[in-house]
N, C-alpha and C. Protein backbone atom coordinates (compact mmCIF):
# COMPACT_ATOMS: atom_id res chain seq x y z
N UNK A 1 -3.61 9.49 15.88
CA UNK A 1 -3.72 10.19 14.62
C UNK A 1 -2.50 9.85 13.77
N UNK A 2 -2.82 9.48 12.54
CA UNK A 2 -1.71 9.35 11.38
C UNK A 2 -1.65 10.69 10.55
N UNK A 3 -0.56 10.72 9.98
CA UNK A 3 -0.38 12.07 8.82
C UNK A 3 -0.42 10.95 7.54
N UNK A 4 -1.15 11.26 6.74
CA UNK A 4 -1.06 10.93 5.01
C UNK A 4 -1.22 11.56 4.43
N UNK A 5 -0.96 11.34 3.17
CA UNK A 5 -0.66 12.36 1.97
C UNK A 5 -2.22 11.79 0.53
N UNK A 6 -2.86 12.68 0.57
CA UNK A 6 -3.81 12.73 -0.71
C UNK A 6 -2.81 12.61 -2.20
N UNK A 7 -3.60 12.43 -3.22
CA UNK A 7 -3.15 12.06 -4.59
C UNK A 7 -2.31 13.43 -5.27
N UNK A 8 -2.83 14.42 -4.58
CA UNK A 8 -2.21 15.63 -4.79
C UNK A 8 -0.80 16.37 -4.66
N UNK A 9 -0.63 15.36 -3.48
CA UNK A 9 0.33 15.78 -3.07
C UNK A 9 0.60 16.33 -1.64
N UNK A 10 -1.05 17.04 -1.13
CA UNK A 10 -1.24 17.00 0.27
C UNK A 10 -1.42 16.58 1.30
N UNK A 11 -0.90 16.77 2.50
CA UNK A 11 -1.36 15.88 3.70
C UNK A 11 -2.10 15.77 4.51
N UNK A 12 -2.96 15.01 5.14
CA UNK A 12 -4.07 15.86 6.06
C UNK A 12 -3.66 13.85 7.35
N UNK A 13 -4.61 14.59 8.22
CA UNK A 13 -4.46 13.66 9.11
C UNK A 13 -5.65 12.80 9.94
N UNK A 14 -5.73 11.78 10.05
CA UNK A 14 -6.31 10.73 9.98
C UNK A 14 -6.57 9.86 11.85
N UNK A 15 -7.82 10.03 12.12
CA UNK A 15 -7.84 9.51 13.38
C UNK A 15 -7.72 7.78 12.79
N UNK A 16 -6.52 7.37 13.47
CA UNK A 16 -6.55 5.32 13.36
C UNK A 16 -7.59 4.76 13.93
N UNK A 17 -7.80 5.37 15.07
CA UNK A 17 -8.96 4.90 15.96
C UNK A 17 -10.11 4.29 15.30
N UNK A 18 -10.66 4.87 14.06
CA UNK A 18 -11.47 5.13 13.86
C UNK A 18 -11.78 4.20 12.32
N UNK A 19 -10.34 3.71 11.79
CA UNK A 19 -10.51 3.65 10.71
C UNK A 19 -10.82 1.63 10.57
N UNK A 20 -12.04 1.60 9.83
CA UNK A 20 -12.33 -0.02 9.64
C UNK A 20 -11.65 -0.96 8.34
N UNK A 21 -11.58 -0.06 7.06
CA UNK A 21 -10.75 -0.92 6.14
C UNK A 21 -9.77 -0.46 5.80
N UNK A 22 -8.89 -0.81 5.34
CA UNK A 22 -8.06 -0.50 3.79
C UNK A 22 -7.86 -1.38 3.09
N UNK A 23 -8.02 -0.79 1.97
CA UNK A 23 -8.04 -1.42 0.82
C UNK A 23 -7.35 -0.47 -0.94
N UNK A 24 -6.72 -1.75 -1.59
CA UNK A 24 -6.28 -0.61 -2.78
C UNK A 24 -7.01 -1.20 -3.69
N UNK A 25 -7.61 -0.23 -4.53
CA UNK A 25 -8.23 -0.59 -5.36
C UNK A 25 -8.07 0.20 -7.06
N UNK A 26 -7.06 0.61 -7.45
CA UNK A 26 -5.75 0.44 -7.13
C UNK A 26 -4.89 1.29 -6.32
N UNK A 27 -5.66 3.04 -6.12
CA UNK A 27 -5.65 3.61 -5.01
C UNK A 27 -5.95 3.04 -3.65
N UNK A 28 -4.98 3.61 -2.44
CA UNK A 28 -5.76 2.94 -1.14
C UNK A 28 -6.51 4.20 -0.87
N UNK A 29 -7.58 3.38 -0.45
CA UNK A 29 -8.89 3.99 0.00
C UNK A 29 -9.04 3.32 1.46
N UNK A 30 -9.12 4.20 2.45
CA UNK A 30 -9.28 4.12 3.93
C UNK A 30 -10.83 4.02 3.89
N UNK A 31 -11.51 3.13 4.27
CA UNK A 31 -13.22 4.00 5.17
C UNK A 31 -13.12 3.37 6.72
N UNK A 32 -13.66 4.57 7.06
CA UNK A 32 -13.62 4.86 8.66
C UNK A 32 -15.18 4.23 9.14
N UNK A 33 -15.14 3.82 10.59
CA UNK A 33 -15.96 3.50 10.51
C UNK A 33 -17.82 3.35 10.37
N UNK A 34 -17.69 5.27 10.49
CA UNK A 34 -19.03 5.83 10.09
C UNK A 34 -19.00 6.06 8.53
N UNK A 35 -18.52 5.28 7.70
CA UNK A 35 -18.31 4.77 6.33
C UNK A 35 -17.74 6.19 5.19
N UNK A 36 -16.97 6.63 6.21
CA UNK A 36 -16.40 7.97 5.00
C UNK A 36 -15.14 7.11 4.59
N UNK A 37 -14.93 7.81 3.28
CA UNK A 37 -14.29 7.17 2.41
C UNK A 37 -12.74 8.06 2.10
N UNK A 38 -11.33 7.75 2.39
CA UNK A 38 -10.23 8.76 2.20
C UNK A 38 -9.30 8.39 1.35
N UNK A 39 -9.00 8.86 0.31
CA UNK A 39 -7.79 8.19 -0.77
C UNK A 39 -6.50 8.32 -0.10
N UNK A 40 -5.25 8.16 -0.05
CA UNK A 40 -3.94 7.84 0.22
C UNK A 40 -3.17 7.44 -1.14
N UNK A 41 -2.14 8.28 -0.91
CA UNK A 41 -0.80 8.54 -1.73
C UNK A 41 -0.43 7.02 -1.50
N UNK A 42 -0.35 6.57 0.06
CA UNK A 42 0.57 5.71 0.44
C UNK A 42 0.20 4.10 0.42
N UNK A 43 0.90 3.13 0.31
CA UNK A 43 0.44 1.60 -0.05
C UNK A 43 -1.00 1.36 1.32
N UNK A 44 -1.51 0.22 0.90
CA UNK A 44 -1.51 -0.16 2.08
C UNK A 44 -0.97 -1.19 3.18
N UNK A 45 0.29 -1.33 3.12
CA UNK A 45 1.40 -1.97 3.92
C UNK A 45 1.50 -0.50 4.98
N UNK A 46 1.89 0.65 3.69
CA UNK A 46 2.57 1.88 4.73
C UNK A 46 1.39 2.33 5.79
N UNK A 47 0.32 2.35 5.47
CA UNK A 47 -0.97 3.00 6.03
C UNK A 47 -0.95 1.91 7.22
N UNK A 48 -0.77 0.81 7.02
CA UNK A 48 -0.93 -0.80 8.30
C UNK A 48 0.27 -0.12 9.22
N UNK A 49 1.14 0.13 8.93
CA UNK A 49 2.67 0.15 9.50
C UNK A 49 2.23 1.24 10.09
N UNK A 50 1.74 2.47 9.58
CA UNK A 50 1.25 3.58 10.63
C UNK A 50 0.52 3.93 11.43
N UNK A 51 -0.71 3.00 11.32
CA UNK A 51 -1.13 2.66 12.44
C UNK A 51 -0.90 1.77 13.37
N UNK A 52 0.07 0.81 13.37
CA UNK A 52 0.84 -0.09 14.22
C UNK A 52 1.73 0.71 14.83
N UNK A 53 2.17 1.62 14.55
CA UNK A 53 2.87 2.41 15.18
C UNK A 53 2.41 3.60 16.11
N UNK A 54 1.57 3.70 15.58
CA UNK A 54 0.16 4.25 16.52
C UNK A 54 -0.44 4.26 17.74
N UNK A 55 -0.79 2.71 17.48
CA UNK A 55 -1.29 2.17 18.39
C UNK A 55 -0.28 1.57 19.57
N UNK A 56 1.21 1.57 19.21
CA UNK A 56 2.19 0.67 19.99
C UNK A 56 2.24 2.03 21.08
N UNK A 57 2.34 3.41 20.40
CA UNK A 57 2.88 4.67 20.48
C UNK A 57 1.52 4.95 22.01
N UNK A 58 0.49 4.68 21.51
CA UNK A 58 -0.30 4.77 22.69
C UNK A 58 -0.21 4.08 23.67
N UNK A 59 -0.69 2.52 23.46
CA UNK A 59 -0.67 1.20 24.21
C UNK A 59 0.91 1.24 25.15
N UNK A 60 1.96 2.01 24.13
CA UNK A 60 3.24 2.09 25.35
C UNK A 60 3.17 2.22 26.35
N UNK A 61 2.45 3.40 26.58
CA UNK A 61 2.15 4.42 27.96
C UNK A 61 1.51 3.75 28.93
N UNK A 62 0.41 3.15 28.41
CA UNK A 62 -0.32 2.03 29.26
C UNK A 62 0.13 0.60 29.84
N UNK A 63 1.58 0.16 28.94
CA UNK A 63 2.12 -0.98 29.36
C UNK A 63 2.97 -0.32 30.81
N UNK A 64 3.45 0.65 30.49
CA UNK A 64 4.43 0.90 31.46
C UNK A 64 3.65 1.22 32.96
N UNK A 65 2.27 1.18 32.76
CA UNK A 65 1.84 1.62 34.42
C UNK A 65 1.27 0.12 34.74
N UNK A 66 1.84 -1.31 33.75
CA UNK A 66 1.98 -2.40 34.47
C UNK A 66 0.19 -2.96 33.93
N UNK A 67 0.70 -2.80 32.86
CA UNK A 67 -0.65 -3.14 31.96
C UNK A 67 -0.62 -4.50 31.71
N UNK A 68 -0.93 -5.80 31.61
CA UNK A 68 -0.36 -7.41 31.10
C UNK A 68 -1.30 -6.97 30.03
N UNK A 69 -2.59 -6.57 29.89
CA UNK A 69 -3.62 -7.42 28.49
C UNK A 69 -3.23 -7.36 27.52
N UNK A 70 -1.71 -6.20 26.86
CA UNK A 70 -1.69 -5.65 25.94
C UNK A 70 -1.32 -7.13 25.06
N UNK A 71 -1.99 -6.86 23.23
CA UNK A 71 -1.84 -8.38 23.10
C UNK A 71 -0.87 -7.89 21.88
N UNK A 72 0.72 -8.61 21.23
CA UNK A 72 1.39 -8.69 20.24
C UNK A 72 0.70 -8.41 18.98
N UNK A 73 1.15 -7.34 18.31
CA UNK A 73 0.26 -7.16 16.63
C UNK A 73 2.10 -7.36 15.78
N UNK A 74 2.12 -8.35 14.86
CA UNK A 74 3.25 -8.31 14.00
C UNK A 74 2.72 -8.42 12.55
């Protein structure tokens, strides 16, 4: 799960798992992959970076019980 911030000013939170694009158009607009659609305050560099962090944040746990498949995202 990511935290982002709506145009408003509010934050709500966001399964990564789940999410298939981003894109700015000139807002970033997230759609997930049962095609709902979520605006973001934040670029989409920052939205990439938070789910990379995400996913490292999970995939950690799993390297350490001697995981090899995990594959490099830069």
């Amino acid at each position: 799960m990511i935290y982002l911030t709506r145009l408003d000013g509010s934050t709500y939170v966001l399964n990564a798992e789940r999410i298939e694009t981003i894109e700015a158009r000139p807002d970033t607009v997230i759609t997930t992959i049962d095609g709902k659609h979520f605006l973001a305050a934040e670029t989409v560099a920052e939205v990439v970076a938070r789910v990379v962090a995400y996913q490292r944040s999970v995939r950690g746990s799993a390297g350490a019980s001697g995981d090899q498949g995990e594959q490099r995202v830069d």
